[in-house]
PDB file of N, CA and C in Angstrom:
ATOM      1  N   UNK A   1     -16.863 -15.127   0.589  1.00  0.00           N
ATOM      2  CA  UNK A   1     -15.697 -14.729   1.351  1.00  0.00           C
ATOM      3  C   UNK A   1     -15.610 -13.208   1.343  1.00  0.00           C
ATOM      4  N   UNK A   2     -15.204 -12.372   2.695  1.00  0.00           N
ATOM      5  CA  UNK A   2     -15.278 -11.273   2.887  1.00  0.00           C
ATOM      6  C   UNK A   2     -14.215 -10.872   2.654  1.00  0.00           C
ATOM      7  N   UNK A   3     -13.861  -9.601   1.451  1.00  0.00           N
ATOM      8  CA  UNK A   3     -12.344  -8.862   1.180  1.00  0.00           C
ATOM      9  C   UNK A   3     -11.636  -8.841   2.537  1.00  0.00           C
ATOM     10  N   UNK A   4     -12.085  -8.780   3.735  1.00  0.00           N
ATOM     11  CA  UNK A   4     -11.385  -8.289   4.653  1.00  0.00           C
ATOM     12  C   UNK A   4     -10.206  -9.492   5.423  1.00  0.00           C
ATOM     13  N   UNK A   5     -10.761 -10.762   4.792  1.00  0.00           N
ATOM     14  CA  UNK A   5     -10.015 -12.040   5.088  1.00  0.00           C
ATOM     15  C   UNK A   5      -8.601 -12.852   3.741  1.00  0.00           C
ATOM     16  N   UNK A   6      -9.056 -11.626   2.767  1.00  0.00           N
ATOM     17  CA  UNK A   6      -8.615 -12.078   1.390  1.00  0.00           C
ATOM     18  C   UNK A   6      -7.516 -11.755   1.760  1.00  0.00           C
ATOM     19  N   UNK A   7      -5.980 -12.423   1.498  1.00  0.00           N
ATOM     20  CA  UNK A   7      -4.713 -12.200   1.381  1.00  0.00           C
ATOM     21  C   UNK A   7      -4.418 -11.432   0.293  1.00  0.00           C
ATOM     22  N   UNK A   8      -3.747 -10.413   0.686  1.00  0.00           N
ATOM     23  CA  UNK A   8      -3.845  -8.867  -0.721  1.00  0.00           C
ATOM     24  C   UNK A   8      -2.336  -9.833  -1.579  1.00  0.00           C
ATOM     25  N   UNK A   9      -2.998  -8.754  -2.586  1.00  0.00           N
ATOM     26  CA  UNK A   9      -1.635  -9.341  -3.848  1.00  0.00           C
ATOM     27  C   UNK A   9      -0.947  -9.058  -3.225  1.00  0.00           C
ATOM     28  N   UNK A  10       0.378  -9.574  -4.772  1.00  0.00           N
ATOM     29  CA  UNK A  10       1.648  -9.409  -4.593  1.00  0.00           C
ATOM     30  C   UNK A  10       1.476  -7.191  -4.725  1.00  0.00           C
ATOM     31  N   UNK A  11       0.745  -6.475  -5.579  1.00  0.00           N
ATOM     32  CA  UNK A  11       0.896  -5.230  -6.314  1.00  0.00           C
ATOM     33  C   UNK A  11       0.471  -4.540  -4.722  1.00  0.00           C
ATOM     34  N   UNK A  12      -0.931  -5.274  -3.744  1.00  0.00           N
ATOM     35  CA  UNK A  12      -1.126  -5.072  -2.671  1.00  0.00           C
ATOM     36  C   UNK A  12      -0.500  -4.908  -2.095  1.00  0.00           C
ATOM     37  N   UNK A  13       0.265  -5.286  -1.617  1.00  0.00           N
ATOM     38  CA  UNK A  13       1.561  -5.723  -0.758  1.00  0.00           C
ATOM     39  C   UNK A  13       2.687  -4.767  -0.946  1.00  0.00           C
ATOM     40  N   UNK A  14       2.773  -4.646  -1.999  1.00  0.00           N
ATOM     41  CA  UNK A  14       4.054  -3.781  -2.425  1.00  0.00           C
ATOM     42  C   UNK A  14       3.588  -2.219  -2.257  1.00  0.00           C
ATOM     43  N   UNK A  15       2.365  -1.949  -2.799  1.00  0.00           N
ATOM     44  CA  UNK A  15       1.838  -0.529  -2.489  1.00  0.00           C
ATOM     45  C   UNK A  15       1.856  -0.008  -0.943  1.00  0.00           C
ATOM     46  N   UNK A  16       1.350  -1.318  -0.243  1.00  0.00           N
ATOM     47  CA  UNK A  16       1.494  -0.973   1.166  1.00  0.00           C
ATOM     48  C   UNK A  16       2.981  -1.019   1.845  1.00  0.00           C
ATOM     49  N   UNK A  17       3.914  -1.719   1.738  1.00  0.00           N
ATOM     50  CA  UNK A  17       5.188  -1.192   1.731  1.00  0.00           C
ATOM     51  C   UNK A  17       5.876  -0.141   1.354  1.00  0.00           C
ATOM     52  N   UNK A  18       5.065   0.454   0.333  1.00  0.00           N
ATOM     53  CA  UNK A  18       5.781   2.135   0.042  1.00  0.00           C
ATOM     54  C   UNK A  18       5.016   2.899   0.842  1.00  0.00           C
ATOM     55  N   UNK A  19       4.284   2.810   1.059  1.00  0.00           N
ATOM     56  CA  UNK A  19       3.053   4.054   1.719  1.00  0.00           C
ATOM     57  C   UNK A  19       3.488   3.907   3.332  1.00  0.00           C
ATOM     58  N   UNK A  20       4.095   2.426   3.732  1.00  0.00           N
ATOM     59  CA  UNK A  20       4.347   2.725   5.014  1.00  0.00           C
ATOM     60  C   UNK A  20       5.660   3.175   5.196  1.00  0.00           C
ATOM     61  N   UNK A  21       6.188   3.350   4.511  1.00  0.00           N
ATOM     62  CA  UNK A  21       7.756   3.913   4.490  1.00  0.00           C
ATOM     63  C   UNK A  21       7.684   5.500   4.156  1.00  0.00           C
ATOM     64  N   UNK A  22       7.067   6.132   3.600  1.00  0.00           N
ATOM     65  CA  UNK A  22       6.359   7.204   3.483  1.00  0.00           C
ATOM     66  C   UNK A  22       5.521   7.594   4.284  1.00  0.00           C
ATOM     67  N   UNK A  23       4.653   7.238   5.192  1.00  0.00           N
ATOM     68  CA  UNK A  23       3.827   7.528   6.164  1.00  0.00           C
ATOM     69  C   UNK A  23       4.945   7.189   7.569  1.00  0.00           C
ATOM     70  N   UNK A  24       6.219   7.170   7.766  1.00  0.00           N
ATOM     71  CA  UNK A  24       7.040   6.398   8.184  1.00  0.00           C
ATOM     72  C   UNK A  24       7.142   7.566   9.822  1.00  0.00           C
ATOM     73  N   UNK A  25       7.395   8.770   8.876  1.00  0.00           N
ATOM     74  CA  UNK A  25       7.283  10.005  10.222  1.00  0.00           C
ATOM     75  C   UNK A  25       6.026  10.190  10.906  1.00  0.00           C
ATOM     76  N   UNK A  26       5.586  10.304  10.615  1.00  0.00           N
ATOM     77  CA  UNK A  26       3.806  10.333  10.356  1.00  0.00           C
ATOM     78  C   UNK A  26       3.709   9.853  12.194  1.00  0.00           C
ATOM     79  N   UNK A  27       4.147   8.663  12.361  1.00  0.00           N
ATOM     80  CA  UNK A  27       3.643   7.597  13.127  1.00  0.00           C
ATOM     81  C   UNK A  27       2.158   7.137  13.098  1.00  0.00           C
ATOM     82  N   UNK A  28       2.312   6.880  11.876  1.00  0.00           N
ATOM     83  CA  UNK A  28       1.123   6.194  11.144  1.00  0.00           C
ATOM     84  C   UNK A  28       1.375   4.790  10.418  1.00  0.00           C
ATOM     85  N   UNK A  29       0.364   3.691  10.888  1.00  0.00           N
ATOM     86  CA  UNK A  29       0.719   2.578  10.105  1.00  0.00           C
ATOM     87  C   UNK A  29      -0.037   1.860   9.221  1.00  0.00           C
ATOM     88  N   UNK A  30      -0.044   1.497   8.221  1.00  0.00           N
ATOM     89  CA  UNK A  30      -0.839   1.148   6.866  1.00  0.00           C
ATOM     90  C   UNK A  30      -1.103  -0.364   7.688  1.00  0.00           C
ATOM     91  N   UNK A  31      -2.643  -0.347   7.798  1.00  0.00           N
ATOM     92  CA  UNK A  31      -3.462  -1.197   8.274  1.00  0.00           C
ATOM     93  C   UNK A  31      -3.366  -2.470   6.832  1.00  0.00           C
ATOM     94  N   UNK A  32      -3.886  -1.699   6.133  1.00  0.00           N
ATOM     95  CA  UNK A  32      -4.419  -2.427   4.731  1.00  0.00           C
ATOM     96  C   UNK A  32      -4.428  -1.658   3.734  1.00  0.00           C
ATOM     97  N   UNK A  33      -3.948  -2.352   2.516  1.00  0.00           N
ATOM     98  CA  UNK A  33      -4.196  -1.847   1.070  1.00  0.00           C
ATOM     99  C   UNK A  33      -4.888  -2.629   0.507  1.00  0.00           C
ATOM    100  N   UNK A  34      -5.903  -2.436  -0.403  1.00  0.00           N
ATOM    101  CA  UNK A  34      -6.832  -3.140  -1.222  1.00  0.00           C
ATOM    102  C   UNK A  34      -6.783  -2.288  -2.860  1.00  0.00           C
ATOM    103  N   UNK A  35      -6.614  -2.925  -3.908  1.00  0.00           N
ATOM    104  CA  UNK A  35      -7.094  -2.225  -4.945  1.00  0.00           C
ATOM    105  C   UNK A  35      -8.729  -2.875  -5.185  1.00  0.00           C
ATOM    106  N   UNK A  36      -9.894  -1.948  -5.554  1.00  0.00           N
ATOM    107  CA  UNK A  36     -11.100  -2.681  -5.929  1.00  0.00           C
ATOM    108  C   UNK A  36     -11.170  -1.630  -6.786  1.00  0.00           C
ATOM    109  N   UNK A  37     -12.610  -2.380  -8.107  1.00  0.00           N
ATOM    110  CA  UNK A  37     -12.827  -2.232  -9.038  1.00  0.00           C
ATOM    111  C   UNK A  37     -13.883  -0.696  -8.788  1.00  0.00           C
ATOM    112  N   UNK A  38     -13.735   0.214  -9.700  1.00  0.00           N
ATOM    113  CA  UNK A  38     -14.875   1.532  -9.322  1.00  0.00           C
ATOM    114  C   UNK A  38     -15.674   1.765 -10.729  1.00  0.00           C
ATOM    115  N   UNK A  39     -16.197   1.122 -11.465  1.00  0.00           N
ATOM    116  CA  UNK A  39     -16.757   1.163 -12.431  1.00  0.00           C
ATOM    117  C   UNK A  39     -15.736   0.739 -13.741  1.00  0.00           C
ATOM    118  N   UNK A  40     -15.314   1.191 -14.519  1.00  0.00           N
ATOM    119  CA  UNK A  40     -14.220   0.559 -15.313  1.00  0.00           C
ATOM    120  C   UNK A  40     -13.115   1.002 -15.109  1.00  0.00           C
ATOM    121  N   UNK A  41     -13.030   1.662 -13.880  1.00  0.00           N
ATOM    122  CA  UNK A  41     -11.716   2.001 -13.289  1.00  0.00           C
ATOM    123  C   UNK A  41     -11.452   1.270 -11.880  1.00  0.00           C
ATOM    124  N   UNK A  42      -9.779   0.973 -11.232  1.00  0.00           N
ATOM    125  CA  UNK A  42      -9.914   1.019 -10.497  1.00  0.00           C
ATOM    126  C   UNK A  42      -9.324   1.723  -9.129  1.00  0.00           C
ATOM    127  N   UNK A  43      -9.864   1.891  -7.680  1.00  0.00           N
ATOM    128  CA  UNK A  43      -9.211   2.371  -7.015  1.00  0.00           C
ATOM    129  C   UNK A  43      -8.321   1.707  -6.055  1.00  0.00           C
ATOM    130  N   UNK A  44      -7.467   2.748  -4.919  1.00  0.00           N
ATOM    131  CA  UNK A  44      -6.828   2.197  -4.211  1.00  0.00           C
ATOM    132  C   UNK A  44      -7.439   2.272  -2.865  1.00  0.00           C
ATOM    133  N   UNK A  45      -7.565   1.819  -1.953  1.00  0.00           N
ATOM    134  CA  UNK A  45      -8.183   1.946  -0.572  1.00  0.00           C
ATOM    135  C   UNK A  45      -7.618   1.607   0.554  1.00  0.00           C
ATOM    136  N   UNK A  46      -6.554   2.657   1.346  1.00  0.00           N
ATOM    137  CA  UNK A  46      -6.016   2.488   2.124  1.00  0.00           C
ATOM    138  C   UNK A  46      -6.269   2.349   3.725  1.00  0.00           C
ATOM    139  N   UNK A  47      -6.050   1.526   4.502  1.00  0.00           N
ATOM    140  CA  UNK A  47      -6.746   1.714   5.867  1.00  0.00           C
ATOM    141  C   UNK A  47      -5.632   2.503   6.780  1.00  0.00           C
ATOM    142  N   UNK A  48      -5.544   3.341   7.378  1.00  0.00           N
ATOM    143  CA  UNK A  48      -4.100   3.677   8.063  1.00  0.00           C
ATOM    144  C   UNK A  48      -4.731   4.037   9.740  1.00  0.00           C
ATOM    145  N   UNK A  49      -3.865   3.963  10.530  1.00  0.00           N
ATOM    146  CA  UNK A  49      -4.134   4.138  11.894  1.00  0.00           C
ATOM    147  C   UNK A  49      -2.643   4.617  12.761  1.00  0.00           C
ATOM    148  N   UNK A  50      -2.971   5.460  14.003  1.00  0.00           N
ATOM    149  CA  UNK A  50      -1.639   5.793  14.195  1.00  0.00           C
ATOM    150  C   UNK A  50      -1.182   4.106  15.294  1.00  0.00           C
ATOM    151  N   UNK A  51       0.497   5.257  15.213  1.00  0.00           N
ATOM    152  CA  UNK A  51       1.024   3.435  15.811  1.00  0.00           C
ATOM    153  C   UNK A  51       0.733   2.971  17.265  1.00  0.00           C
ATOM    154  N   UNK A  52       0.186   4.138  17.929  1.00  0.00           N
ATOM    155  CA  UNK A  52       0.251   3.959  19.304  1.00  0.00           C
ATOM    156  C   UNK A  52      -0.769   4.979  20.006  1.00  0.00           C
ATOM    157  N   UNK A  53      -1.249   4.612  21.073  1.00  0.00           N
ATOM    158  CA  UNK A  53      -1.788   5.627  21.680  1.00  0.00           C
ATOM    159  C   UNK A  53      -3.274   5.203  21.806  1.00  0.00           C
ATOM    160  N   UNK A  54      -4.417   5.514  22.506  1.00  0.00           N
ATOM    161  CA  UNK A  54      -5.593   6.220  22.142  1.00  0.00           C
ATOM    162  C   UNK A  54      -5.898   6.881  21.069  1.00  0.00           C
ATOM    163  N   UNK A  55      -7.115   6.956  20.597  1.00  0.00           N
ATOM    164  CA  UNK A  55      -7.686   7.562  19.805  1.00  0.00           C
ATOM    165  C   UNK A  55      -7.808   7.264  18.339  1.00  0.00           C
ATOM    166  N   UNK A  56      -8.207   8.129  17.164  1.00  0.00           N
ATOM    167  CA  UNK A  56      -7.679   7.556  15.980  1.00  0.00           C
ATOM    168  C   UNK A  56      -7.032   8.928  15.351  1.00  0.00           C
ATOM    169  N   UNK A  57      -7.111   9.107  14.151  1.00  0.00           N
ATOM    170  CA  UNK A  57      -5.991   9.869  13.198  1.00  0.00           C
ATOM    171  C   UNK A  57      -7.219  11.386  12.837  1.00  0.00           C
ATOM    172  N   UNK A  58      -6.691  12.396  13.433  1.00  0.00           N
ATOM    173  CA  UNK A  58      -7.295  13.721  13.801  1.00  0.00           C
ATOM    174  C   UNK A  58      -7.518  14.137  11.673  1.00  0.00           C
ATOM    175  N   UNK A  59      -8.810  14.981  11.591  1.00  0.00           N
ATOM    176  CA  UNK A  59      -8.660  15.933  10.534  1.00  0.00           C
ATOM    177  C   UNK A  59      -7.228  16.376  10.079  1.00  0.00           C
ATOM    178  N   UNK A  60      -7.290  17.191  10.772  1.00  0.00           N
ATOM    179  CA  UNK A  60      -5.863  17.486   9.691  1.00  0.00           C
ATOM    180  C   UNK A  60      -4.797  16.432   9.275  1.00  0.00           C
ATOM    181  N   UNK A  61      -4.514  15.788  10.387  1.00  0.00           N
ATOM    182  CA  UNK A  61      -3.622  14.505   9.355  1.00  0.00           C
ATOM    183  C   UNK A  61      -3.982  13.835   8.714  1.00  0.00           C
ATOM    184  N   UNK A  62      -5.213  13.094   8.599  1.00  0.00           N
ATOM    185  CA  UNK A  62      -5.829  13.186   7.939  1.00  0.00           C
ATOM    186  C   UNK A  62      -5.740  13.409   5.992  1.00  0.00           C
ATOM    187  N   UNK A  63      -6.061  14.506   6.146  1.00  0.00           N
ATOM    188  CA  UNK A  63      -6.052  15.647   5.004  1.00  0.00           C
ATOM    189  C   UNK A  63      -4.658  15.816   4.340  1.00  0.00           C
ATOM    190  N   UNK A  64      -3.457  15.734   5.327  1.00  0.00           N
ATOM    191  CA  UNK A  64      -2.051  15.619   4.909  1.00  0.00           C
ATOM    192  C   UNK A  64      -1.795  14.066   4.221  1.00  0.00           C
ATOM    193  N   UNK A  65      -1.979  13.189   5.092  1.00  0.00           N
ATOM    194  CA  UNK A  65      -1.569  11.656   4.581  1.00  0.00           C
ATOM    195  C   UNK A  65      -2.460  11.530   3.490  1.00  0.00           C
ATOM    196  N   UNK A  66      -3.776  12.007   3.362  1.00  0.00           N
ATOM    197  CA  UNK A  66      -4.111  11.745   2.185  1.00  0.00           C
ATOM    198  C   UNK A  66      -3.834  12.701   0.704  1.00  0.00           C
ATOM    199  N   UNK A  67      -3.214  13.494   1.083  1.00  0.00           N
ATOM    200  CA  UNK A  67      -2.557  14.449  -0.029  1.00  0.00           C
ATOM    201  C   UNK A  67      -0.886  13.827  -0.466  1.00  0.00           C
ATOM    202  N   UNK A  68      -0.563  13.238   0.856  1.00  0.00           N
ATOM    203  CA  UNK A  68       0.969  12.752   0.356  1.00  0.00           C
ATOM    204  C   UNK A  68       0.430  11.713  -0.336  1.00  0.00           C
ATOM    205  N   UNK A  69      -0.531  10.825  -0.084  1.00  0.00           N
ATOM    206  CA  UNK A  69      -0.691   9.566  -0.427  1.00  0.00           C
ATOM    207  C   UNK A  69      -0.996  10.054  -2.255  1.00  0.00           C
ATOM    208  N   UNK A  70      -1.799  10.813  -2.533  1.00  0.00           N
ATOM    209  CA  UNK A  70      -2.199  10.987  -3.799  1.00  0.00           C
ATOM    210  C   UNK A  70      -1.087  11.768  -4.641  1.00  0.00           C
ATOM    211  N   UNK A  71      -0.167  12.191  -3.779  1.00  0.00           N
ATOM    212  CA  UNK A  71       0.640  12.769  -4.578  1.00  0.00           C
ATOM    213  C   UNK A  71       1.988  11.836  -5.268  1.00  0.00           C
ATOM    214  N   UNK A  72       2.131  10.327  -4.068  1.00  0.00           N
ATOM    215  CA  UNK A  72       2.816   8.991  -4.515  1.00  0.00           C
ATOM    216  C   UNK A  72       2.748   8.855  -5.706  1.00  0.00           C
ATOM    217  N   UNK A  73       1.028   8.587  -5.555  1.00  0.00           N
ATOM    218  CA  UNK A  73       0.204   7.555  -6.602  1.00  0.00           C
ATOM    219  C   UNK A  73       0.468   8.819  -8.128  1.00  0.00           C
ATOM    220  N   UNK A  74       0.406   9.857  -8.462  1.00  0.00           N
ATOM    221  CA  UNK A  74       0.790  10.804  -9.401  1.00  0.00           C
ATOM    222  C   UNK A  74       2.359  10.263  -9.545  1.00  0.00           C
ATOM    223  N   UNK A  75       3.195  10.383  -8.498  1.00  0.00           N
ATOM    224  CA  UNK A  75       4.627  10.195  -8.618  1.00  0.00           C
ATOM    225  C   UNK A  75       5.152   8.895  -8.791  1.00  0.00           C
ATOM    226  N   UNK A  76       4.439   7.778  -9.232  1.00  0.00           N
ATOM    227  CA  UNK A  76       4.674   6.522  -9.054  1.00  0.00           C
ATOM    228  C   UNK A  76       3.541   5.677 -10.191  1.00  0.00           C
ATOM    229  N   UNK A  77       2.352   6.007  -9.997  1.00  0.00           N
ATOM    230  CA  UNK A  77       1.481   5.659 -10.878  1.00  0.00           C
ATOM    231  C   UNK A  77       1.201   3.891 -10.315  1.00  0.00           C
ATOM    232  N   UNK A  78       0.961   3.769  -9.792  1.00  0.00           N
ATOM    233  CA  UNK A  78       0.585   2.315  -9.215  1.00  0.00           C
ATOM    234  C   UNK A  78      -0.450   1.058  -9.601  1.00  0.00           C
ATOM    235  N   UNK A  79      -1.642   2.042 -10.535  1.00  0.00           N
ATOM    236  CA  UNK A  79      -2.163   1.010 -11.376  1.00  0.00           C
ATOM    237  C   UNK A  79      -2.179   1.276 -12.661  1.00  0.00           C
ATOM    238  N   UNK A  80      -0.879   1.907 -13.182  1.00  0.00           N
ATOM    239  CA  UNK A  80      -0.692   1.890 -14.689  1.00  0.00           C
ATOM    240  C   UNK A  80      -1.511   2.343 -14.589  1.00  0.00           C
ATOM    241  N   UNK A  81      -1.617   4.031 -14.635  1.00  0.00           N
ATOM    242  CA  UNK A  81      -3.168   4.739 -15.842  1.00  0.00           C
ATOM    243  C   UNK A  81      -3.953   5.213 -14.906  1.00  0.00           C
TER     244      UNK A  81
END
């Protein structure tokens, strides 16, 4: 079975509910959250896309959503540690 069909957790679920409420101005919408394993750590892997329009999500925003996003995960701590 392919992650991409897997029904995300409950911790899934909830991460992606903050990030889209936070990405909320943005007009950006959290496709998918996945936590997977990165050696004995693990990460978070967000899919995001804007809400409308042509095209997809330019460099610089980019570079912003993923700085707010890491700055959550510092301010929130989401997988314990």
């Amino acid at each position: 079975m392919s992650s991409a069909s897997a029904s995300p957790s409950s911790r899934e679920h909830a991460i992606m509910l903050e990030l889209q409420e936070l990405l909320k101005d943005e007009s950006i919408v959290v496709e998918d959250v996945k936590i997977v394993r990165a050696g004995k750590h693990s990460k978070i892997v967000v899919i995001i896309d804007k809400d409308k329009g042509p095209g997809g999500v330019d460099t610089d925003l980019l570079g912003k959503i993923t700085q707010d996003i890491s700055d959550w995960c510092d301010d929130n701590d989401p997988l314990n540690g």
